[in-house]
C-alpha atoms as a PDB file:
ATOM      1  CA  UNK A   1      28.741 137.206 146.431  1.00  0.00           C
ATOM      2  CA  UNK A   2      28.708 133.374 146.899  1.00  0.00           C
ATOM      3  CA  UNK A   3      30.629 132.884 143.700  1.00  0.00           C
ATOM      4  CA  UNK A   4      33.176 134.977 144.529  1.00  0.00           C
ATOM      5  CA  UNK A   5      34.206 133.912 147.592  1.00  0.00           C
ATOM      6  CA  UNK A   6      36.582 133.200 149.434  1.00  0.00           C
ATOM      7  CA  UNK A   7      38.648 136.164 149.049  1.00  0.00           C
ATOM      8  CA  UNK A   8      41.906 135.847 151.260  1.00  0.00           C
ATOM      9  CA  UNK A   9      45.153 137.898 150.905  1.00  0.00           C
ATOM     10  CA  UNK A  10      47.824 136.107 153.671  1.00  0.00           C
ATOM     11  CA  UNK A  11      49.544 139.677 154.020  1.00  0.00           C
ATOM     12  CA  UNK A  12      51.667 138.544 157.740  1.00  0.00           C
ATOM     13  CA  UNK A  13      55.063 138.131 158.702  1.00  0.00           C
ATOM     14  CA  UNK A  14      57.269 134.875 158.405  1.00  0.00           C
ATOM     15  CA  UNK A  15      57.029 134.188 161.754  1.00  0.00           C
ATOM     16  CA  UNK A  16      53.363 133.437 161.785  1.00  0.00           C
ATOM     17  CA  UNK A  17      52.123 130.128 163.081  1.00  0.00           C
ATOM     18  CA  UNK A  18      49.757 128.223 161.290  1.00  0.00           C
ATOM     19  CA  UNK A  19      48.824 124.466 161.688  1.00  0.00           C
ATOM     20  CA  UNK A  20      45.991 122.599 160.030  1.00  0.00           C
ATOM     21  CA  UNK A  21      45.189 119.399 162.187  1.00  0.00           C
ATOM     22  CA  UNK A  22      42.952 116.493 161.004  1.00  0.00           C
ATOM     23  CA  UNK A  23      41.150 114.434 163.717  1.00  0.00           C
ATOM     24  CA  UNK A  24      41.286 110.880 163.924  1.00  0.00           C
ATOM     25  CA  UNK A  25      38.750 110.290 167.051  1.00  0.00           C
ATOM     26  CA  UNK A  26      35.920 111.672 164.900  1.00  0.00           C
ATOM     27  CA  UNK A  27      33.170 110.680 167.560  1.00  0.00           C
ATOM     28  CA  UNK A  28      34.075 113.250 170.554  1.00  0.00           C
ATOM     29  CA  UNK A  29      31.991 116.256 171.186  1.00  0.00           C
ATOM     30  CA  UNK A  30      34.750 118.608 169.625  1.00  0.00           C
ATOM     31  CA  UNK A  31      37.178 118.312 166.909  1.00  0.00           C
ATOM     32  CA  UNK A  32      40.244 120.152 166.736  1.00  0.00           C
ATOM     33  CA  UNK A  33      40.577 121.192 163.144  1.00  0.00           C
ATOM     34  CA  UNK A  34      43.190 124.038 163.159  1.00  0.00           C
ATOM     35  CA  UNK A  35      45.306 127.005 165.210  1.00  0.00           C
ATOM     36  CA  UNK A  36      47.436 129.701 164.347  1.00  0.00           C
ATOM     37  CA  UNK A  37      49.183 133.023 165.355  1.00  0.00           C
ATOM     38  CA  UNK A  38      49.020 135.802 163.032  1.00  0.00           C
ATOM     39  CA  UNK A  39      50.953 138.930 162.945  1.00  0.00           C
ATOM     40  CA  UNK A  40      49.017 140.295 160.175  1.00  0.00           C
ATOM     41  CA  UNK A  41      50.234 143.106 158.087  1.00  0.00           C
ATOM     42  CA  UNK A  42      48.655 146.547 156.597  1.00  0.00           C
ATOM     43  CA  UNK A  43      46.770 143.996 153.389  1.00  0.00           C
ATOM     44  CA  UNK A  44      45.673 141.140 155.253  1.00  0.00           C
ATOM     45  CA  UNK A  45      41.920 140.499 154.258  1.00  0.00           C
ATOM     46  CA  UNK A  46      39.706 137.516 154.294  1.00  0.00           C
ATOM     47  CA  UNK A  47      36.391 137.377 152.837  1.00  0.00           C
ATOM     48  CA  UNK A  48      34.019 134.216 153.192  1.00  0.00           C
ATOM     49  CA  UNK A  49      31.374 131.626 153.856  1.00  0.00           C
ATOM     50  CA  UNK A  50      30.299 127.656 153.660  1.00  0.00           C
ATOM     51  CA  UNK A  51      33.064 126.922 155.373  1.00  0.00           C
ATOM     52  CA  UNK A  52      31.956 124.097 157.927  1.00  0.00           C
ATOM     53  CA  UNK A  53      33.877 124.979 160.579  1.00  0.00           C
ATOM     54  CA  UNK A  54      33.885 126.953 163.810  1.00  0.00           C
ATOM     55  CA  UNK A  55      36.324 129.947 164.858  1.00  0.00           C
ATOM     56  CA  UNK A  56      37.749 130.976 167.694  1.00  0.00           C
ATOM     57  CA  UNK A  57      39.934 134.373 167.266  1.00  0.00           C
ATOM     58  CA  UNK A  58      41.209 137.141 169.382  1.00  0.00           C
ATOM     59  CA  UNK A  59      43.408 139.897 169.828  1.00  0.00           C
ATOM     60  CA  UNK A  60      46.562 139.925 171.074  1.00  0.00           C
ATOM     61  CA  UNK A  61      48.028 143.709 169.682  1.00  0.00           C
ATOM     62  CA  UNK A  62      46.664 146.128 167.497  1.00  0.00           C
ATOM     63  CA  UNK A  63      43.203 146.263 165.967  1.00  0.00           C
ATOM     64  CA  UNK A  64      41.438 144.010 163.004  1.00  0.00           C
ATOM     65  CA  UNK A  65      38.012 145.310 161.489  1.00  0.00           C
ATOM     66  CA  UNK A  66      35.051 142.589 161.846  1.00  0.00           C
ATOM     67  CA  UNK A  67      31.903 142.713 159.350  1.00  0.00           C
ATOM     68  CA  UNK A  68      29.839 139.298 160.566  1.00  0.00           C
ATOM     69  CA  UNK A  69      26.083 138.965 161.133  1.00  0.00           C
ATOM     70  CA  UNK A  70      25.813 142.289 159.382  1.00  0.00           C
ATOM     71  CA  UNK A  71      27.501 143.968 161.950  1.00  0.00           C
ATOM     72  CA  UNK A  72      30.732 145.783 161.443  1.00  0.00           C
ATOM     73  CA  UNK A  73      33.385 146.569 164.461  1.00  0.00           C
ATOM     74  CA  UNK A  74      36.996 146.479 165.469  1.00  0.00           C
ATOM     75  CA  UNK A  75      38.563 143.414 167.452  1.00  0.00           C
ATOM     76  CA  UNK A  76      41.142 145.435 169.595  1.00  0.00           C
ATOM     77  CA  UNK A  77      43.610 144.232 172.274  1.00  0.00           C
ATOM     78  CA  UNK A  78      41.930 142.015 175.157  1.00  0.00           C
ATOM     79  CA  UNK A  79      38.724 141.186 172.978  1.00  0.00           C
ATOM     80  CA  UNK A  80      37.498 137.517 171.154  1.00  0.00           C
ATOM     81  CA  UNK A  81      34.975 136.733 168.846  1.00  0.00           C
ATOM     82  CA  UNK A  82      33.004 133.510 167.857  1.00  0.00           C
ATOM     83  CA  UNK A  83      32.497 133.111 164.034  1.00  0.00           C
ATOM     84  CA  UNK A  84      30.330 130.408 162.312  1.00  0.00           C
ATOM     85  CA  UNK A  85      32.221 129.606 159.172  1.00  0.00           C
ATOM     86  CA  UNK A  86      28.656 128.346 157.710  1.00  0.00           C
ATOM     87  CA  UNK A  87      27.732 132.118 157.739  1.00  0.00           C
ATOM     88  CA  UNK A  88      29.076 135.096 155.465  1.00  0.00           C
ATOM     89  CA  UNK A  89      32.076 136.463 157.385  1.00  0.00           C
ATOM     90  CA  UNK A  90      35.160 139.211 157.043  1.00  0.00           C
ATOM     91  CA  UNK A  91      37.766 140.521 158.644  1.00  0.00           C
ATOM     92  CA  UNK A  92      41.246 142.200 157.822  1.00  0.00           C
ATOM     93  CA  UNK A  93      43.632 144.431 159.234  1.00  0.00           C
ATOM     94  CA  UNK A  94      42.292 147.686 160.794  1.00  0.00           C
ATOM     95  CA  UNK A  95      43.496 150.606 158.529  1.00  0.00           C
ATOM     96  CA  UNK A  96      43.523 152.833 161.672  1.00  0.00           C
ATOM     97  CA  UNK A  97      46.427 150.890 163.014  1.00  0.00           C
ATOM     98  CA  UNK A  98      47.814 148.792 160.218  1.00  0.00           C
ATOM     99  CA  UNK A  99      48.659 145.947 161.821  1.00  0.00           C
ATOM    100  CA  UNK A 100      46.874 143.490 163.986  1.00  0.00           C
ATOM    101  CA  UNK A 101      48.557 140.107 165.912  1.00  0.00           C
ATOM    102  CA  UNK A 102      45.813 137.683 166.836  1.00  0.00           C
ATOM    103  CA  UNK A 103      45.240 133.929 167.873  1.00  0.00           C
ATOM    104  CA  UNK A 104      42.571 131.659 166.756  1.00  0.00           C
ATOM    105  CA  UNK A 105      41.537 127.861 166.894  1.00  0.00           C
ATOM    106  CA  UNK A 106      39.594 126.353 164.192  1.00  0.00           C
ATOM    107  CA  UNK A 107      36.808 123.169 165.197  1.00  0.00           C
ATOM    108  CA  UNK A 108      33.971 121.815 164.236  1.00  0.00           C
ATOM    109  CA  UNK A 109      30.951 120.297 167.005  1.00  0.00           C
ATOM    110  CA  UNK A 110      27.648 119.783 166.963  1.00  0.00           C
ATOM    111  CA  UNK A 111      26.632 121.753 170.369  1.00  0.00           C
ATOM    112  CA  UNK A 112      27.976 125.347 168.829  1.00  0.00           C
ATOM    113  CA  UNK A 113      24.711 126.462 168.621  1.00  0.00           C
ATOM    114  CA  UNK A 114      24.604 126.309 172.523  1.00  0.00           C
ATOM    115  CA  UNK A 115      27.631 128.461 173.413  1.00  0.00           C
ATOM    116  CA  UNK A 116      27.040 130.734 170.475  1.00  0.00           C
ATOM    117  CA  UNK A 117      23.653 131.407 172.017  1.00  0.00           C
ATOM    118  CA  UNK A 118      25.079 132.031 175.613  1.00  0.00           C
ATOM    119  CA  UNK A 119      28.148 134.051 174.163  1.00  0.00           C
ATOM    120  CA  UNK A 120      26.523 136.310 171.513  1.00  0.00           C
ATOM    121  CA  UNK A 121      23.188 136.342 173.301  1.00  0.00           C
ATOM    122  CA  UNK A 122      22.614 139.996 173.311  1.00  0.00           C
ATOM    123  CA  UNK A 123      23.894 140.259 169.115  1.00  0.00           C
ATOM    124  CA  UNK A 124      27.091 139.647 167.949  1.00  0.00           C
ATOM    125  CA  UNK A 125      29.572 141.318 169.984  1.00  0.00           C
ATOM    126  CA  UNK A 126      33.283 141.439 170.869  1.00  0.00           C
ATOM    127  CA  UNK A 127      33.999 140.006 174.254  1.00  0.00           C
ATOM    128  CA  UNK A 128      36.520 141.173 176.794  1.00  0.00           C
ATOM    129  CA  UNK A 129      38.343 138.494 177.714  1.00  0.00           C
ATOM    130  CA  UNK A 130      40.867 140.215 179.876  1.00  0.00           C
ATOM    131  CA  UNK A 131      41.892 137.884 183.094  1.00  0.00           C
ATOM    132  CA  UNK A 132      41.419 134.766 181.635  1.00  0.00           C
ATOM    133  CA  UNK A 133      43.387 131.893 180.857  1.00  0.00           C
ATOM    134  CA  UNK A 134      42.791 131.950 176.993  1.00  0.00           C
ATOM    135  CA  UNK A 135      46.309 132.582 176.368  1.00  0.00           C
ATOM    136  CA  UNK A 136      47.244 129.519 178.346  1.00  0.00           C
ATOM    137  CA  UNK A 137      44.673 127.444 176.596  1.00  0.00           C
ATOM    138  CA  UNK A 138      45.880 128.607 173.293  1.00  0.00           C
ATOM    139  CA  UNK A 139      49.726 127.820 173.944  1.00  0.00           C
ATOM    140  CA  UNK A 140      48.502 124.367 175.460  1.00  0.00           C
ATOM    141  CA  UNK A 141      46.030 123.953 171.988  1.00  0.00           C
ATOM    142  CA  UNK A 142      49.622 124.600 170.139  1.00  0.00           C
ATOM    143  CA  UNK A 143      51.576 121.852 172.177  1.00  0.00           C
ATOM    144  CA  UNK A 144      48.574 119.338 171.534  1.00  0.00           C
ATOM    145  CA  UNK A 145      48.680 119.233 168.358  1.00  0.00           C
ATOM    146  CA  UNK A 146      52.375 118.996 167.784  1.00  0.00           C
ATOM    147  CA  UNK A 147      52.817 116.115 170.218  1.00  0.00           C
ATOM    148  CA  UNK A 148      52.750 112.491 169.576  1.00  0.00           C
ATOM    149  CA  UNK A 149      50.164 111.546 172.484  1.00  0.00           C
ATOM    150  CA  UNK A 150      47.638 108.907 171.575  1.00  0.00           C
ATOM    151  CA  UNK A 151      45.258 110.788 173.436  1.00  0.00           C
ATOM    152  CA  UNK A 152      45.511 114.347 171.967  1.00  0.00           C
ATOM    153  CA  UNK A 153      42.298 114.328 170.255  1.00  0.00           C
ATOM    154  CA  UNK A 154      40.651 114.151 173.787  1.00  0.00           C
ATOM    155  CA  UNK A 155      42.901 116.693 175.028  1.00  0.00           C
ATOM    156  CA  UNK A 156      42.421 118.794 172.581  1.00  0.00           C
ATOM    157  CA  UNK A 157      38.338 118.344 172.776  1.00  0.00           C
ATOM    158  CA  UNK A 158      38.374 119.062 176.384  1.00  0.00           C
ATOM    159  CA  UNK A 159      40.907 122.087 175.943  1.00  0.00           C
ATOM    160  CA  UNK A 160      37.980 123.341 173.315  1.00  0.00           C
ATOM    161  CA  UNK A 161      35.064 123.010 175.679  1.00  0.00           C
ATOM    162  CA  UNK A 162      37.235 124.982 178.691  1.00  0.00           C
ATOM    163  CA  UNK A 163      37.749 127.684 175.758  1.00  0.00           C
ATOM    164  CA  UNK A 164      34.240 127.661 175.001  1.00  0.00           C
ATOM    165  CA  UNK A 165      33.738 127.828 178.708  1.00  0.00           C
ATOM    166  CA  UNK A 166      35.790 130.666 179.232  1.00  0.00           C
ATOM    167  CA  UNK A 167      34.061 132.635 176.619  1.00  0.00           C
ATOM    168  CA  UNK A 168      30.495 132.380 178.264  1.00  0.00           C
ATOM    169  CA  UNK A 169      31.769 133.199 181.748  1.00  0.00           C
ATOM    170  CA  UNK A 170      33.716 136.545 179.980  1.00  0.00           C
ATOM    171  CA  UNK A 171      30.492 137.563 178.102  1.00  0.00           C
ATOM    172  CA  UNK A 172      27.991 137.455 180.816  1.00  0.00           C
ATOM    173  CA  UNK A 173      30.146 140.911 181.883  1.00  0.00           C
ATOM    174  CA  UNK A 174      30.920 141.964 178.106  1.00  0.00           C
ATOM    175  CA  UNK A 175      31.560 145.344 176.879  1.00  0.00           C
ATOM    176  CA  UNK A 176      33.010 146.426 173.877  1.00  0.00           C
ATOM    177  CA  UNK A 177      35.880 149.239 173.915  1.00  0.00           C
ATOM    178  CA  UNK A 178      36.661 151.453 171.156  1.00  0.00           C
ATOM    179  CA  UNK A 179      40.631 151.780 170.555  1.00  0.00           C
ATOM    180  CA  UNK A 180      40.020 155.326 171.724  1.00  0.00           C
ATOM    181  CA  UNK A 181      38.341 154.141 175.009  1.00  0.00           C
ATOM    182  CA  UNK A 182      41.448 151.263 175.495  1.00  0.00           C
ATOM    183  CA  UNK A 183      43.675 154.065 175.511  1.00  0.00           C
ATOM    184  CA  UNK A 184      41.885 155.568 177.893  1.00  0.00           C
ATOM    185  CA  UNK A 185      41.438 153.177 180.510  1.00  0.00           C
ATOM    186  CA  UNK A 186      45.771 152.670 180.046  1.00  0.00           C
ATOM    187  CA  UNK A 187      46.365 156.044 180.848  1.00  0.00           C
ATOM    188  CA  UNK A 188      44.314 156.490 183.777  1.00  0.00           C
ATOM    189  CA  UNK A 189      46.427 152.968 184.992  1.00  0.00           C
ATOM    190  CA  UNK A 190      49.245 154.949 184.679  1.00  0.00           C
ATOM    191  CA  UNK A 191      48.498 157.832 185.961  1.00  0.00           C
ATOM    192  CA  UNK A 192      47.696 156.233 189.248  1.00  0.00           C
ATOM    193  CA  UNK A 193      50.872 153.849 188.890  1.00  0.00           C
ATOM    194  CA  UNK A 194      52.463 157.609 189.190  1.00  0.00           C
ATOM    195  CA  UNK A 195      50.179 158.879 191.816  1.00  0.00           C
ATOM    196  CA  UNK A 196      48.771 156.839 194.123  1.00  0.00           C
ATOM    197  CA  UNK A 197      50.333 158.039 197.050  1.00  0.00           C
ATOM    198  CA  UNK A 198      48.047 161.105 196.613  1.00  0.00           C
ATOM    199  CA  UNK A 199      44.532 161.944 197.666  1.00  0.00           C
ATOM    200  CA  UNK A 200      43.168 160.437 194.590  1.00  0.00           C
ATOM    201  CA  UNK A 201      39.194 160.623 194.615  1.00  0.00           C
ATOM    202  CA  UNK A 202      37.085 158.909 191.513  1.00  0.00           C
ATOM    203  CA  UNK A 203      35.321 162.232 190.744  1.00  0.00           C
ATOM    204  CA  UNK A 204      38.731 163.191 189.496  1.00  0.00           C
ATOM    205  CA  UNK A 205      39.799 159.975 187.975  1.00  0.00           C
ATOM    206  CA  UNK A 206      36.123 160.170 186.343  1.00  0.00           C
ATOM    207  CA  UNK A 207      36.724 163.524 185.194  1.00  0.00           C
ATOM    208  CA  UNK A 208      40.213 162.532 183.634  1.00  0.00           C
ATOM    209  CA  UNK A 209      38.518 159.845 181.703  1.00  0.00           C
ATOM    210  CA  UNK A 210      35.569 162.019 180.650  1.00  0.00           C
ATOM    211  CA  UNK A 211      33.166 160.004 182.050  1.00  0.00           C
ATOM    212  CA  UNK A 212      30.271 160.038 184.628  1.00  0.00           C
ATOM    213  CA  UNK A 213      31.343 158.608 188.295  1.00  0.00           C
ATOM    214  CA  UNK A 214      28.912 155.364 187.650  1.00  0.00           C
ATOM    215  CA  UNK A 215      30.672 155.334 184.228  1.00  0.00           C
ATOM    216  CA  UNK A 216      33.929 155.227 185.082  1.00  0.00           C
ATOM    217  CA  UNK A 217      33.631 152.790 187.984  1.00  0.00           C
ATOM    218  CA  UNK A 218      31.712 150.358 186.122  1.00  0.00           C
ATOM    219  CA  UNK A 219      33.943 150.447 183.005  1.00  0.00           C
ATOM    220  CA  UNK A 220      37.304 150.725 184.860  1.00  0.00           C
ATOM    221  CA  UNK A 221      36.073 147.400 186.499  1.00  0.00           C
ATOM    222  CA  UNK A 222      35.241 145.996 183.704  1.00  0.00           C
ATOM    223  CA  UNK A 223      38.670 147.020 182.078  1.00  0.00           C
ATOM    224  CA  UNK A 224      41.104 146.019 184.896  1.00  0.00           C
ATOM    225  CA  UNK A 225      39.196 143.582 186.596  1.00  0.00           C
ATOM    226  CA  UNK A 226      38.692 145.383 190.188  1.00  0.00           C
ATOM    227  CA  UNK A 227      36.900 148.434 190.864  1.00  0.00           C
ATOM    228  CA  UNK A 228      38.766 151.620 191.197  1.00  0.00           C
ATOM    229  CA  UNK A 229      39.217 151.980 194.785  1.00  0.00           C
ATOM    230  CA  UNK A 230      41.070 148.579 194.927  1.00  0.00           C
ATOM    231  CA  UNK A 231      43.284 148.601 192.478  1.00  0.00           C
ATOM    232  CA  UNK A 232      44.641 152.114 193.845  1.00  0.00           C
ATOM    233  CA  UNK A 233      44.661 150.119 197.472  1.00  0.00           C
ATOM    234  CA  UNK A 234      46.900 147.247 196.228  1.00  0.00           C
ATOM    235  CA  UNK A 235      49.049 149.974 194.250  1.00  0.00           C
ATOM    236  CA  UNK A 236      49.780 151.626 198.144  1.00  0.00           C
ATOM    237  CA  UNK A 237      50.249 147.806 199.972  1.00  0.00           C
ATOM    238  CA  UNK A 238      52.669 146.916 197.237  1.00  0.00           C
ATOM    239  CA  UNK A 239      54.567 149.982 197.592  1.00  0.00           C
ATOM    240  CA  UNK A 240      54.711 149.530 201.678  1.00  0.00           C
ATOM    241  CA  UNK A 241      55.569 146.000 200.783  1.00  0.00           C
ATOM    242  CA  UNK A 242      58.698 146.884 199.294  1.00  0.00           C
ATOM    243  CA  UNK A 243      59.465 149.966 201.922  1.00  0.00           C
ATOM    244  CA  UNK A 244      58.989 147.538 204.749  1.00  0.00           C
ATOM    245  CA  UNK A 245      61.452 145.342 203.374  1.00  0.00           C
ATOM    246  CA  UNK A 246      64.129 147.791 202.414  1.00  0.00           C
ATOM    247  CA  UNK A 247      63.706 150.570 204.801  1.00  0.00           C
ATOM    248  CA  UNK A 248      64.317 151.328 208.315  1.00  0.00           C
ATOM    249  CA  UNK A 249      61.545 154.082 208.447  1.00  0.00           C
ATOM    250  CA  UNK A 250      58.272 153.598 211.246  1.00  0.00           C
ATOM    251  CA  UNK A 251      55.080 151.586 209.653  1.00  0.00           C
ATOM    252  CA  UNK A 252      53.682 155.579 210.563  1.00  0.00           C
ATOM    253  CA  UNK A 253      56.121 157.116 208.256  1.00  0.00           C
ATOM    254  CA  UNK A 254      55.390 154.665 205.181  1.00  0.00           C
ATOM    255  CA  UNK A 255      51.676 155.167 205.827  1.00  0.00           C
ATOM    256  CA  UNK A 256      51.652 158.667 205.183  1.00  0.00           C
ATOM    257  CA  UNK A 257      54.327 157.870 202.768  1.00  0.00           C
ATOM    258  CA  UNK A 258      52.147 155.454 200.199  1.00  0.00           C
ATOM    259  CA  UNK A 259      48.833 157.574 200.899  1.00  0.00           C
ATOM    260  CA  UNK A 260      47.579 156.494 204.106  1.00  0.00           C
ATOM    261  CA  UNK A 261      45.936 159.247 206.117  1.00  0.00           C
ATOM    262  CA  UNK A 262      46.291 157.427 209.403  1.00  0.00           C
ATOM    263  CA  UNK A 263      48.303 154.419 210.390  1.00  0.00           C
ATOM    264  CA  UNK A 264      44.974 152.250 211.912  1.00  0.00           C
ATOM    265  CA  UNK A 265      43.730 152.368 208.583  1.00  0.00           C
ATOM    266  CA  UNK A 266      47.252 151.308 206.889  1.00  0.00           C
ATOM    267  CA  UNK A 267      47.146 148.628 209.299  1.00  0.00           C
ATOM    268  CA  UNK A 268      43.321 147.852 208.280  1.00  0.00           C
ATOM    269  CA  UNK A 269      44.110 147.229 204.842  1.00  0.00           C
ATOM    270  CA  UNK A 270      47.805 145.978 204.838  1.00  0.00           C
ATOM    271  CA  UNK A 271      45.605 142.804 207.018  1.00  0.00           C
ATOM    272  CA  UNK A 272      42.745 142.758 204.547  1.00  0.00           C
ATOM    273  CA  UNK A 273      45.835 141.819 201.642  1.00  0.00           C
ATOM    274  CA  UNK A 274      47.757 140.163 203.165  1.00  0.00           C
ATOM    275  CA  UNK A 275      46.389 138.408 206.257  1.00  0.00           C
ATOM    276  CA  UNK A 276      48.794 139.805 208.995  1.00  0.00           C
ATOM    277  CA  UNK A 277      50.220 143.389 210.244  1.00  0.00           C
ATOM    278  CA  UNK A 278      52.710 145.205 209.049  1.00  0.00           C
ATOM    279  CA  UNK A 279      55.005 144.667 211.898  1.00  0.00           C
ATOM    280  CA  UNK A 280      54.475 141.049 211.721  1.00  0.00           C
ATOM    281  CA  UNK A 281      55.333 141.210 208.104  1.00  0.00           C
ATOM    282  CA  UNK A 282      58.688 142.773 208.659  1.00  0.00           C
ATOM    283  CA  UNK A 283      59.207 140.985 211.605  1.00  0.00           C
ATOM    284  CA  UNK A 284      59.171 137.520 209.571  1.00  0.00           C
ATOM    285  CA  UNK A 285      60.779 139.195 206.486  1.00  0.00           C
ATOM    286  CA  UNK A 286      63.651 140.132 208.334  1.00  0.00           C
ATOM    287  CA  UNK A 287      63.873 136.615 209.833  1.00  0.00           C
ATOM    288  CA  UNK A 288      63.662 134.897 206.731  1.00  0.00           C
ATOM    289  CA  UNK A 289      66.215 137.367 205.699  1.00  0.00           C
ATOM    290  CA  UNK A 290      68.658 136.535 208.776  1.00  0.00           C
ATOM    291  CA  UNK A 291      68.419 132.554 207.733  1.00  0.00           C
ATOM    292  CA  UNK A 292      68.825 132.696 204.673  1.00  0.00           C
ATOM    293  CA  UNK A 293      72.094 134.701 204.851  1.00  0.00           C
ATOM    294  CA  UNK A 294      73.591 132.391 207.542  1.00  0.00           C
ATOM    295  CA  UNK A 295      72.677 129.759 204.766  1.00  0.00           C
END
């Protein structure tokens, strides 16, 4: 195997991004040795290992099929994996989609053996890393390395370290989705973007989803970031929000109207997101409104 490798085939479009950096401070705690954005076609495959270097990569759209650690799984949407370029890795386009957009950063250090320990503690796994600024580090990893600042190698070893960071705070909740269960947890998003203003219970969302009740609340969580029961709360105080504003109707009337059995409880929860009362909120809404159109 050793002598074959490495087996690449750089099947992505022309718009790809891919920069190879060399460090010049090579005495800081990380070095910033590469980053890129691939929107890899239906062929892309690469097949290696003794490669001293570190990798960062994640999903952005589609799927790409892992084999590392002797483990095989997909990397879909929202998920990140840490790869030790010492050790026999692959990865390619995932033929169920055919096509798979991903970041990654490329580093060496001498503490990965720390955060790899933290991150894949439980076996190599693909972490969720939904709700965290990853993207942002990745776009500021990008503007690093094309700028002319002196100190950029620091930057860019501190920017590693958040990333690094990042990815032990998003594993210690990990959990790996299928594509099939991704699509799942979309469509029960948007089926309560479409009905919240019902009486929507979790035994039902739970039974849409084909899951158990503990299931389904612990993986929805996990998924959007707030347990079931809030996220169907803000959907109703955003849509009040915007009846308050434009509407003449009674704070009653847009209760009942978002899915509010009673107004004390509408009242309850409007304060709990956004710190004052529903009246108050149109009261200073409409006075904003009144200055700014004498402006």
């Amino acid at each position: 195997m050793a002598n074959k490798l490495p087996v690449i085939i750089n099947d992505f479009s022309k718009d790809t991004i891919y920069k190879i950096y060399t460090p010049t401070h090579v005495k800081l705690p990380f070095l910033a040795t590469g980053v890129g954005h691939f929107k890899a076609q239906p062929n892309y495959y690469v097949e290696r290992n003794n490669l001293n270097m570190f990798l960062l990569i994640y999903t952005i759209k589609g799927a790409g099929d892992i084999t590392y650690r002797k483990k095989n799984f997909p990397l879909v949407e929202g998920q990140a994996i840490l790869l030790n370029g010492m050790e026999y890795h692959k990865y390619k386009t995932s033929s169920a989609l055919g096509f798979w957009e991903f970041k990654w950063i490329r580093f060496s250090t001498k503490y990965f053996t720390v955060y790899d320990s933290i991150i894949n503690e439980t076996g190599i796994n693909a972490v969720s890393i939904l709700n965290t600024d990853i993207e942002k580090q990745h776009s500021l990893f990008i503007d690093y390395i094309d700028s002319h600042d002196k100190l950029k190698d620091f930057l860019l070893s501190d920017l590693i370290q958040r990333m690094m960071t990042t990815l032990c705070i998003a594993s210690s909740g990990k959990i790996i989705y299928s594509i099939h269960e991704n699509k799942i947890m979309e469509d029960c998003l948007e089926y309560i973007a479409k009905n919240f203003a019902l009486d929507i219970n979790l035994e039902d969302l739970a039974g849409k989803c084909h899951q158990s009740r503990s299931s389904f609340i612990r993986n929805f969580t996990k998924f959007a970031g707030i347990t079931p029961y809030a996220y169907i709360q803000k959907m109703r105080i955003n849509k009040s929000l915007f009846l308050i504003e434009i509407s003449n109707k009674s704070i009653c009337e847009i209760a009942y109207e978002v899915g509010f059995s009673d107004q004390n409880n509408f009242t309850k929860q409007f304060k709990i997101h956004t710190g004052i009362t529903p009246m108050t909120y149109r009261k200073q809404f409409r006075s904003k409104l009144n200055v700014d159109t004498k402006k």
